[in-house]
C-alpha atoms as a PDB file:
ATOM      1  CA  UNK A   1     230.267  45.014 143.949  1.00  0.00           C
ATOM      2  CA  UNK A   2     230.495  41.540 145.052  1.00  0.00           C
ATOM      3  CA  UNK A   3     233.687  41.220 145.613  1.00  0.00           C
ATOM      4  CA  UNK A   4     234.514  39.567 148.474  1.00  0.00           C
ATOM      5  CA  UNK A   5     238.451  38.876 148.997  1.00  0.00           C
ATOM      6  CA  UNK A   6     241.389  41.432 147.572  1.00  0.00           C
ATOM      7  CA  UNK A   7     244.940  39.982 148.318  1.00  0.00           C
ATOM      8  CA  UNK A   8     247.972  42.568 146.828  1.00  0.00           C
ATOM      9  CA  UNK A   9     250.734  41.380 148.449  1.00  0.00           C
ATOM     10  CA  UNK A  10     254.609  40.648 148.194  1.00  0.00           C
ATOM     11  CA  UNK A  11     255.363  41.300 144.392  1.00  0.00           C
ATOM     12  CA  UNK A  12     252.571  43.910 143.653  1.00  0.00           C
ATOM     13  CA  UNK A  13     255.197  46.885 145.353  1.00  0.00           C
ATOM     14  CA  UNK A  14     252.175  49.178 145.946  1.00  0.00           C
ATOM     15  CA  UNK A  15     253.498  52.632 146.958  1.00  0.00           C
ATOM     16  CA  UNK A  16     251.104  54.839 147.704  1.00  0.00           C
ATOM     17  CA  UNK A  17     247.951  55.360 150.140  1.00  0.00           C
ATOM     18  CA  UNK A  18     245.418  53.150 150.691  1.00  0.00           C
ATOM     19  CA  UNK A  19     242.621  54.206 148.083  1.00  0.00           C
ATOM     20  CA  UNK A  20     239.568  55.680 150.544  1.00  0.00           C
ATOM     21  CA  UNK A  21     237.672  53.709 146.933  1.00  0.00           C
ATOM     22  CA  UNK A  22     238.064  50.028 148.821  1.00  0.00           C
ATOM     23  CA  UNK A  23     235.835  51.834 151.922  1.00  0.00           C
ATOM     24  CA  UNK A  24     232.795  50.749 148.599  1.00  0.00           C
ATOM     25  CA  UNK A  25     233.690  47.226 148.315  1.00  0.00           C
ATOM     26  CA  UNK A  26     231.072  46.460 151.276  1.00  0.00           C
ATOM     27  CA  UNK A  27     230.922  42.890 150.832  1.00  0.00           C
ATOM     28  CA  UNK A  28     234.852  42.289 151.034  1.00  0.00           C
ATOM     29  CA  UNK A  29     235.978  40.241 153.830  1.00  0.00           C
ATOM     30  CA  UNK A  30     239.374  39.835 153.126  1.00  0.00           C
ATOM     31  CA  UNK A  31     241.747  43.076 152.317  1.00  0.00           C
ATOM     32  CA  UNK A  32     245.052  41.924 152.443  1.00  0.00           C
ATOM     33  CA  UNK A  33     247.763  44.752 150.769  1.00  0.00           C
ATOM     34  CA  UNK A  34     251.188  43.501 153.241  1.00  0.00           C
ATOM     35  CA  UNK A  35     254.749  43.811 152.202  1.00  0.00           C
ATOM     36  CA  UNK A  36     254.180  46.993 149.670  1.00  0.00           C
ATOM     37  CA  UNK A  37     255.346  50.027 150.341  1.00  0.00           C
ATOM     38  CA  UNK A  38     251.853  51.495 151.533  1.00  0.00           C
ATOM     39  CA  UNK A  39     252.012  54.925 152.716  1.00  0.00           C
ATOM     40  CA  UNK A  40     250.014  57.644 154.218  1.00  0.00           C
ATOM     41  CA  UNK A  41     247.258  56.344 156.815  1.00  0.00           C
ATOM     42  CA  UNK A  42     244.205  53.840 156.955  1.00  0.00           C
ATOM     43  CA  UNK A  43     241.414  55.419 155.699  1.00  0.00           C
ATOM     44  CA  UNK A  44     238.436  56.084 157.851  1.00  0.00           C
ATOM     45  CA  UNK A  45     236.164  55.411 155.054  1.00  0.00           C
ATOM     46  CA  UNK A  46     237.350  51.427 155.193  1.00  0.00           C
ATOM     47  CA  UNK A  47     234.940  51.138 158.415  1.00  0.00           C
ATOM     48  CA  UNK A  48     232.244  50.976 156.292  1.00  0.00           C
ATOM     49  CA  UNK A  49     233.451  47.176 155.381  1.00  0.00           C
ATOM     50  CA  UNK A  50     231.262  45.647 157.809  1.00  0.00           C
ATOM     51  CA  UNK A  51     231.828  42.531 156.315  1.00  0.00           C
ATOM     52  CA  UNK A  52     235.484  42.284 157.020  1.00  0.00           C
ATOM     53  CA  UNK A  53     237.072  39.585 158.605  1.00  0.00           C
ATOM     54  CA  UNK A  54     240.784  39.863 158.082  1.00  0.00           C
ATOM     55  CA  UNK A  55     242.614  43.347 157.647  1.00  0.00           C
ATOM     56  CA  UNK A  56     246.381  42.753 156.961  1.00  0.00           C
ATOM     57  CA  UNK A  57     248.442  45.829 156.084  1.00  0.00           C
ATOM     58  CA  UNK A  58     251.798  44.417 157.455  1.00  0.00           C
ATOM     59  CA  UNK A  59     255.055  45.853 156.319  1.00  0.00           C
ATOM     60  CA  UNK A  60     254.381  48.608 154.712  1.00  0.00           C
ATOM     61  CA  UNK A  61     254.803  52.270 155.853  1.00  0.00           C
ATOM     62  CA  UNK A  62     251.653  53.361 157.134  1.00  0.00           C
ATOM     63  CA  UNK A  63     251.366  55.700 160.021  1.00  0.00           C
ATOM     64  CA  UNK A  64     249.171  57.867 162.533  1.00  0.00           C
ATOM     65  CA  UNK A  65     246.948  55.922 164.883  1.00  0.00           C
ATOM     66  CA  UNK A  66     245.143  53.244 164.643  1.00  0.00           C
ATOM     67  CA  UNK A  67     241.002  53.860 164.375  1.00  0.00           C
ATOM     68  CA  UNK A  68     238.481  52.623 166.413  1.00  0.00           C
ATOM     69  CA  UNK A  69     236.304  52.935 162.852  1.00  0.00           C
ATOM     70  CA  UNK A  70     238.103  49.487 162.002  1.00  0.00           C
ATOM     71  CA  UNK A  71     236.355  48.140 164.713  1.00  0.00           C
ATOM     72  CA  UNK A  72     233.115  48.859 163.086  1.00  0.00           C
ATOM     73  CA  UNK A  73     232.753  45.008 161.611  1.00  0.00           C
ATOM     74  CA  UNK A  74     231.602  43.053 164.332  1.00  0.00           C
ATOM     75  CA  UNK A  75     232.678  40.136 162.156  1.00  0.00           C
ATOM     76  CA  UNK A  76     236.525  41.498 162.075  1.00  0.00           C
ATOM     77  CA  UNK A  77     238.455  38.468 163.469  1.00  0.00           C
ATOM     78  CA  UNK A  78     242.223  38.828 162.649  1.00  0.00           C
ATOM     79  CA  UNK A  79     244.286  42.182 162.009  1.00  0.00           C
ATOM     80  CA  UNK A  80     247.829  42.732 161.153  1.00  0.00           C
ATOM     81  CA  UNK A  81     249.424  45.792 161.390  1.00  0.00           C
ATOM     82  CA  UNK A  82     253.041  45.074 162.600  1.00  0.00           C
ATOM     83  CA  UNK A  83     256.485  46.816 161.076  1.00  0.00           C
ATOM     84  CA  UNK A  84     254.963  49.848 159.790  1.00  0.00           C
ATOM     85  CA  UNK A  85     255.173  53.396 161.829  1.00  0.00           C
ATOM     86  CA  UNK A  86     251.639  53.359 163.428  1.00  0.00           C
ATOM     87  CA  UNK A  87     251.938  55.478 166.917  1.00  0.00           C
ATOM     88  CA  UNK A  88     249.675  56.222 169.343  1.00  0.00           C
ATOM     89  CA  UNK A  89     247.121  53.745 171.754  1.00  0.00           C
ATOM     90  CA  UNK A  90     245.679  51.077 170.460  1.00  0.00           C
ATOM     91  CA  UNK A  91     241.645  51.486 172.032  1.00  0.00           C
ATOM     92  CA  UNK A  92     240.180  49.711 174.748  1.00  0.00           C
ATOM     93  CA  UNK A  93     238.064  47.945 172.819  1.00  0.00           C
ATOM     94  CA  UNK A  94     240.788  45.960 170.381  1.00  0.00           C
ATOM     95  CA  UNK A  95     241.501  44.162 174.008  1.00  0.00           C
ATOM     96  CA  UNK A  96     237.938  43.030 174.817  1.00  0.00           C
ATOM     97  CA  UNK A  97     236.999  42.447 171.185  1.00  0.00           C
ATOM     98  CA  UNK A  98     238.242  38.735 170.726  1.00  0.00           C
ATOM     99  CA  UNK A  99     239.994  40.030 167.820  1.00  0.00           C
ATOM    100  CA  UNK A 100     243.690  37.980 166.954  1.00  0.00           C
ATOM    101  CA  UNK A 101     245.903  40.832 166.150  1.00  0.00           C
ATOM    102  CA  UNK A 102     249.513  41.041 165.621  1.00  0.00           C
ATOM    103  CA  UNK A 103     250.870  45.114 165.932  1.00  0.00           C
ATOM    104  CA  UNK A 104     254.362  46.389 166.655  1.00  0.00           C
ATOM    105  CA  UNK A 105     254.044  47.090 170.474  1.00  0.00           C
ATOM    106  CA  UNK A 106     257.224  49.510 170.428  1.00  0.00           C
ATOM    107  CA  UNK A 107     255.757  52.751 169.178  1.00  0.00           C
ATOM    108  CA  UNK A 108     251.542  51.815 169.864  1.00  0.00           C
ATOM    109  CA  UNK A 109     250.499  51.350 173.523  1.00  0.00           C
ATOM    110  CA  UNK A 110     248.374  48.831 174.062  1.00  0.00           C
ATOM    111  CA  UNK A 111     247.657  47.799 177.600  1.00  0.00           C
ATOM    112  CA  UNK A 112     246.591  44.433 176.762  1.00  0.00           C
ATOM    113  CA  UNK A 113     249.663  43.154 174.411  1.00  0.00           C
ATOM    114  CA  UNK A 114     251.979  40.813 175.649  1.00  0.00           C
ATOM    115  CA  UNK A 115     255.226  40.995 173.906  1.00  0.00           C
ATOM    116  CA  UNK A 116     256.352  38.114 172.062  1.00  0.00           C
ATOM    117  CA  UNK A 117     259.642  36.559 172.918  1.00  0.00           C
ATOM    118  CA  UNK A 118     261.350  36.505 169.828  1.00  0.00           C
ATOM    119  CA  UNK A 119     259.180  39.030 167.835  1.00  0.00           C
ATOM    120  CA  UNK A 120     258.934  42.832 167.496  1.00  0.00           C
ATOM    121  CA  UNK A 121     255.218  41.950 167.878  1.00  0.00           C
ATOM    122  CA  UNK A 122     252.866  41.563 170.339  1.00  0.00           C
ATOM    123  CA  UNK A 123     250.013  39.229 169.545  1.00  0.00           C
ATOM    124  CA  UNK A 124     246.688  40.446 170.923  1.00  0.00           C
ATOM    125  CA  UNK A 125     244.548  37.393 171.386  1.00  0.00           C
END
């Protein structure tokens, strides 16, 4: 498919996983799905989206960890997982990427995030 850019957000009230289908869309460089009620975790087939340059999945209810697979696009440049129930560390890797991120540093360790002052989040940059 040629589809490049999938934004559900806000009104679309999504609540259910993430479909492992998107992982096909391999020339999609935008997958924005925030403020649904997403559940379950982020598929590992989605690092096959080596064309992806934004990843936004904020406030939803996903959980688990967060994969080094979404690393796999060299071209990823901004990622948003804040106010959902990720846990875990957040890899090495996010920190020496480049990558502008924005993740809820209360529950995911991180030892390059630098808590925001007014924010739940800490922006990775």
């Amino acid at each position: 498919m040629k589809l490049t850019t999938l934004i559900l957000s806000d009104n679309n009230r999504l609540s259910y996983s993430i479909p492992s289908e998107l992982g096909r869309l391999i020339k999609l460089k935008t997958l924005s799905l925030p403020y649904n009620k997403l559940t379950g975790l982020i598929p590992t087939h989605l690092a096959s989206l080596i064309e992806l340059n934004t990843f936004n999945v904020q406030n939803n209810n996903l959980q688990g960890s967060v994969s080094y697979q979404l690393l796999n696009s060299s071209k990823l440049q901004d990622l948003y997982l804040s106010e959902n129930q990720f846990t875990g560390v957040i890899p090495n890797l996010f920190c020496e990427s480049g990558i502008k991120a924005v993740i809820d540093c209360f529950e995911i360790t991180c030892s390059c995030c630098v808590d925001s002052l007014n924010s739940n989040d800490c922006p990775i940059e």
